[in-house]
Protein backbone atom coordinates (compact mmCIF):
# COMPACT_ATOMS: atom_id res chain seq x y z
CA UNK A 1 -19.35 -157.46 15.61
CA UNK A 2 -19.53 -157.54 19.46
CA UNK A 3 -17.21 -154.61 21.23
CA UNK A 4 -14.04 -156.66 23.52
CA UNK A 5 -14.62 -155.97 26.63
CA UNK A 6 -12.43 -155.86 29.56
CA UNK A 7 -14.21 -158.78 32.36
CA UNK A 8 -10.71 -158.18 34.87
CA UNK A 9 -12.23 -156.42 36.92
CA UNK A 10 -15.42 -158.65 37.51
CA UNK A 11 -13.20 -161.69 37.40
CA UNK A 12 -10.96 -160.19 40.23
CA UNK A 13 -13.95 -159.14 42.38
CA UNK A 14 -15.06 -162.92 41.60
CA UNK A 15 -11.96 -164.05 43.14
CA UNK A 16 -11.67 -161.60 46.36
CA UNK A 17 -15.34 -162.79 46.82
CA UNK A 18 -14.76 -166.41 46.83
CA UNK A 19 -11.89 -166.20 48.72
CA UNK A 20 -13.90 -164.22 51.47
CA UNK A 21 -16.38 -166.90 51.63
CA UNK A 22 -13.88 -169.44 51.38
CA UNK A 23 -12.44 -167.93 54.60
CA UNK A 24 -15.95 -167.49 56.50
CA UNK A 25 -16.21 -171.14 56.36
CA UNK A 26 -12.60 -171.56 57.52
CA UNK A 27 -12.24 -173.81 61.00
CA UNK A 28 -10.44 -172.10 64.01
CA UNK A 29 -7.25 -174.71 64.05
CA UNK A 30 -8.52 -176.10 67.42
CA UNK A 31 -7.06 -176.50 70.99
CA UNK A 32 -3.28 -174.84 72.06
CA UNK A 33 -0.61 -177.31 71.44
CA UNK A 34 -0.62 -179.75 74.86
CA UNK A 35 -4.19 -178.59 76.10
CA UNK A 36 -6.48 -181.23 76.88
CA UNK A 37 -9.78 -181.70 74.63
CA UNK A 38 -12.49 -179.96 75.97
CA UNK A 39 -10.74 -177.46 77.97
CA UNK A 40 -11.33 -173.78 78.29
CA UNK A 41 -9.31 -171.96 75.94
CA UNK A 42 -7.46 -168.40 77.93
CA UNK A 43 -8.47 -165.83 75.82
CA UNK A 44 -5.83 -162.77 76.17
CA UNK A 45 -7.44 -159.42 76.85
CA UNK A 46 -5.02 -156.55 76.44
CA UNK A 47 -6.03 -152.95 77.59
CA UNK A 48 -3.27 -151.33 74.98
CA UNK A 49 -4.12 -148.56 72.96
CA UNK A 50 -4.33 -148.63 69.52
CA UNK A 51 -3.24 -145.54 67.15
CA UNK A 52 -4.63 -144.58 64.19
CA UNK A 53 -1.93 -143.80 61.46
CA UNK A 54 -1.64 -141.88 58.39
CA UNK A 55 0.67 -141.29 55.66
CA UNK A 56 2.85 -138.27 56.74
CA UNK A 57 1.35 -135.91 53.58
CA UNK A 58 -2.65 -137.56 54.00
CA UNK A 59 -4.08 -134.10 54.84
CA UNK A 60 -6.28 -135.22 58.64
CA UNK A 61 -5.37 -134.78 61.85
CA UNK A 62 -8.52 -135.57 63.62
CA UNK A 63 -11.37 -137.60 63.22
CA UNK A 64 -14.90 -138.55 65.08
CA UNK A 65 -14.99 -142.30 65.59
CA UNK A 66 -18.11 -141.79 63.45
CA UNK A 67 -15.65 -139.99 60.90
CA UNK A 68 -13.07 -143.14 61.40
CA UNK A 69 -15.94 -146.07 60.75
CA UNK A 70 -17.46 -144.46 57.72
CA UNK A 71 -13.45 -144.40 56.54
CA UNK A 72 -12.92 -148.12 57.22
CA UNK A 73 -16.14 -149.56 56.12
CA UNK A 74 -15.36 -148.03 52.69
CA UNK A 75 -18.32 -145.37 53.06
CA UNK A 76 -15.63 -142.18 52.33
CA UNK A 77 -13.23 -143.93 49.96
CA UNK A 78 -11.05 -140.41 49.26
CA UNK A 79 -9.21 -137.79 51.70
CA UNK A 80 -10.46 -134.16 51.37
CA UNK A 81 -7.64 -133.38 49.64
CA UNK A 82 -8.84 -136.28 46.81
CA UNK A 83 -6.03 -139.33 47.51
CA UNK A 84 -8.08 -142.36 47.68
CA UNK A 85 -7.93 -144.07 51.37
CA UNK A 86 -6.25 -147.46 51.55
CA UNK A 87 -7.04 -149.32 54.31
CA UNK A 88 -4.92 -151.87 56.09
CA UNK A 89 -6.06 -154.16 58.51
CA UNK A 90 -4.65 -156.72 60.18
CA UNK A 91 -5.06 -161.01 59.58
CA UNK A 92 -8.02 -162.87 61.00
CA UNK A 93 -6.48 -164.39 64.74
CA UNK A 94 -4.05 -161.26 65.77
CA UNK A 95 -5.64 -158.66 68.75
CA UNK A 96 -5.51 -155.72 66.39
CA UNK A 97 -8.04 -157.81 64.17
CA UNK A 98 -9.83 -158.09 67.30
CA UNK A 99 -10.08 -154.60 68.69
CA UNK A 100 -10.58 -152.91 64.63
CA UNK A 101 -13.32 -155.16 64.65
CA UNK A 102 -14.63 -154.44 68.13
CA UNK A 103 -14.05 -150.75 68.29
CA UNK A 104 -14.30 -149.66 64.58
CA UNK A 105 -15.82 -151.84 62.64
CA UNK A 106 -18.97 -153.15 65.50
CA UNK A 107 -18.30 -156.36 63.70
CA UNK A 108 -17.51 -160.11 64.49
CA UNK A 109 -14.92 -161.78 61.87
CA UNK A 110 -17.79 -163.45 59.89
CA UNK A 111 -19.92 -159.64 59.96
CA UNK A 112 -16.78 -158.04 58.78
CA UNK A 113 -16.42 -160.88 55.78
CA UNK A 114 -20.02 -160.45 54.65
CA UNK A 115 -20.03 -156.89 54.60
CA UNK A 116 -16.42 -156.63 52.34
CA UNK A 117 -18.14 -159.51 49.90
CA UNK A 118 -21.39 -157.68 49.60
CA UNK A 119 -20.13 -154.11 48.65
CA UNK A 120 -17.73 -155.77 45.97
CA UNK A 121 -20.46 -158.12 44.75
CA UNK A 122 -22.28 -154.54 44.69
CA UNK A 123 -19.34 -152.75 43.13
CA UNK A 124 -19.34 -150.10 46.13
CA UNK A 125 -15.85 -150.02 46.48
CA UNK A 126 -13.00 -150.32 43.67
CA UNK A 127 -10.79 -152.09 46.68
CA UNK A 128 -11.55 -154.15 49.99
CA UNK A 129 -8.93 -153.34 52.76
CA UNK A 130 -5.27 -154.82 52.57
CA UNK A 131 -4.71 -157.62 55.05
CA UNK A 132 -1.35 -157.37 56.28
CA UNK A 133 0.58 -160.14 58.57
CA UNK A 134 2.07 -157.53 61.62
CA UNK A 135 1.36 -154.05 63.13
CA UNK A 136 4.96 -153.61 61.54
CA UNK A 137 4.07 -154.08 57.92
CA UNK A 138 0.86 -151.82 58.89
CA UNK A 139 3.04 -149.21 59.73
CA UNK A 140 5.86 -149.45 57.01
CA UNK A 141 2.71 -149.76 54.32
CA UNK A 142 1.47 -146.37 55.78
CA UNK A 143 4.24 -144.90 55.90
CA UNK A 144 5.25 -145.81 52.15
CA UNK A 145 1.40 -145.34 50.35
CA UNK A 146 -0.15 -142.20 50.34
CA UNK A 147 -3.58 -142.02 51.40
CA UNK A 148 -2.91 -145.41 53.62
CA UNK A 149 -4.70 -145.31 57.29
CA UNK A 150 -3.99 -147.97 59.65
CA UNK A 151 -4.95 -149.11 63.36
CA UNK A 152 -1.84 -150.27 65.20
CA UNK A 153 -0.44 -150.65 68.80
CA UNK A 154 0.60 -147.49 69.95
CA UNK A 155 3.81 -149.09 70.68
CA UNK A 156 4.57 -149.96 66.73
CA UNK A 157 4.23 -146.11 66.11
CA UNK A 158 7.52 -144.34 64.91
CA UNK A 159 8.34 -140.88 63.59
CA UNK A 160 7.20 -142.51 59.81
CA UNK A 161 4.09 -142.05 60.47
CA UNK A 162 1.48 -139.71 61.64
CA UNK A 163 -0.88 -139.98 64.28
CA UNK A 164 -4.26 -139.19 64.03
CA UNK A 165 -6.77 -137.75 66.71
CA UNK A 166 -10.08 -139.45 67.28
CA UNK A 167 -12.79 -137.46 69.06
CA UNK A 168 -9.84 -134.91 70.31
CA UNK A 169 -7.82 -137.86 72.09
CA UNK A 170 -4.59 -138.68 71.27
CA UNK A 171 -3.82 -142.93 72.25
CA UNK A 172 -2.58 -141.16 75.73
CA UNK A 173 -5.60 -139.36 76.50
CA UNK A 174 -8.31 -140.54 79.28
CA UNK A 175 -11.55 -141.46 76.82
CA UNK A 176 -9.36 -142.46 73.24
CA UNK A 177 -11.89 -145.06 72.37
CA UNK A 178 -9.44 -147.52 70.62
CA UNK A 179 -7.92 -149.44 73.20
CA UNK A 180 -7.84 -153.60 73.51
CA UNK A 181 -9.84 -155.21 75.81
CA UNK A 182 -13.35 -156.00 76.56
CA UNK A 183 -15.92 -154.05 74.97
């Protein structure tokens, strides 16, 4: 007689994976509203700056942008104090997409998609990041999960949440390397 065995888990990492894919392949919706075909589309460049957050009781205050990619690519999957990370990122088309992807990731959106499909295929990671709608949600899902991290306008911040150092900067300092903009 053949042990049961539990296939969830490769079923659900079958499912995140095809729906990655099925997004790489996804169409950009096309021109604005009332633009005329074949025109240049504005593309918005913001020089904000961005704010990594924490759950108040995660136990880091600082990190090296080195420190911060290894955490969001999924290579260090677990605080030093042993509460797994859970990392929330923002939906394909917003600017904080944009500048995690720019500034922490070193990714385009089809990079990024490949990557999260390859370490579940290769069962590197028991979790891809959350995808969540608004800096908002970000914030209100770090500040209610323990072990959540989060990169977020440093306008969105409130008291809920803790701020966390990169390289020794805090968002206000000259040479924080998360800001919007160019690259």
């Amino acid at each position: 007689m053949r042990p049961i065995t539990d296939r969830r888990p490769a079923a659900r990492r079958l499912a995140v994976a095809a729906l990655l894919v099925a997004s790489a392949f996804a169409r950009p919706a096309g021109p604005a509203l009332g633009a005329e075909p074949g025109a240049p589309q504005a593309v918005v460049q913001s020089a904000e700056r961005y704010a990594v957050v924490v759950h108040p009781s995660t136990p880091v205050s600082d990190v090296t942008l080195a420190q911060l990619r290894r955490i969001f690519r999924g290579e260090q999957q677990f605080w030093s104090g042993g509460a797994r990370v859970v990392l929330l990122v923002q939906a394909p088309g917003t600017n904080e997409r944009g500048v995690i992807l720019r500034r922490v990731y070193e990714m385009d959106e089809s990079a990024f998609k490949r990557y999260w499909i390859g370490k579940t295929f290769r069962d590197e990671v028991a979790t891809g990041p959350k995808i969540v709608s608004t800096s908002a949600l970000a914030r209100r899902l770090a500040a209610a999960i323990p072990g959540a991290v989060a990169v977020i306008p440093l306008s969105a911040v409130d008291e809920s949440v803790r701020i966390v150092r990169v390289d020794g900067h805090t968002p206000d300092d000259a040479g924080y390397p998360i800001i919007g903009g160019g690259s």
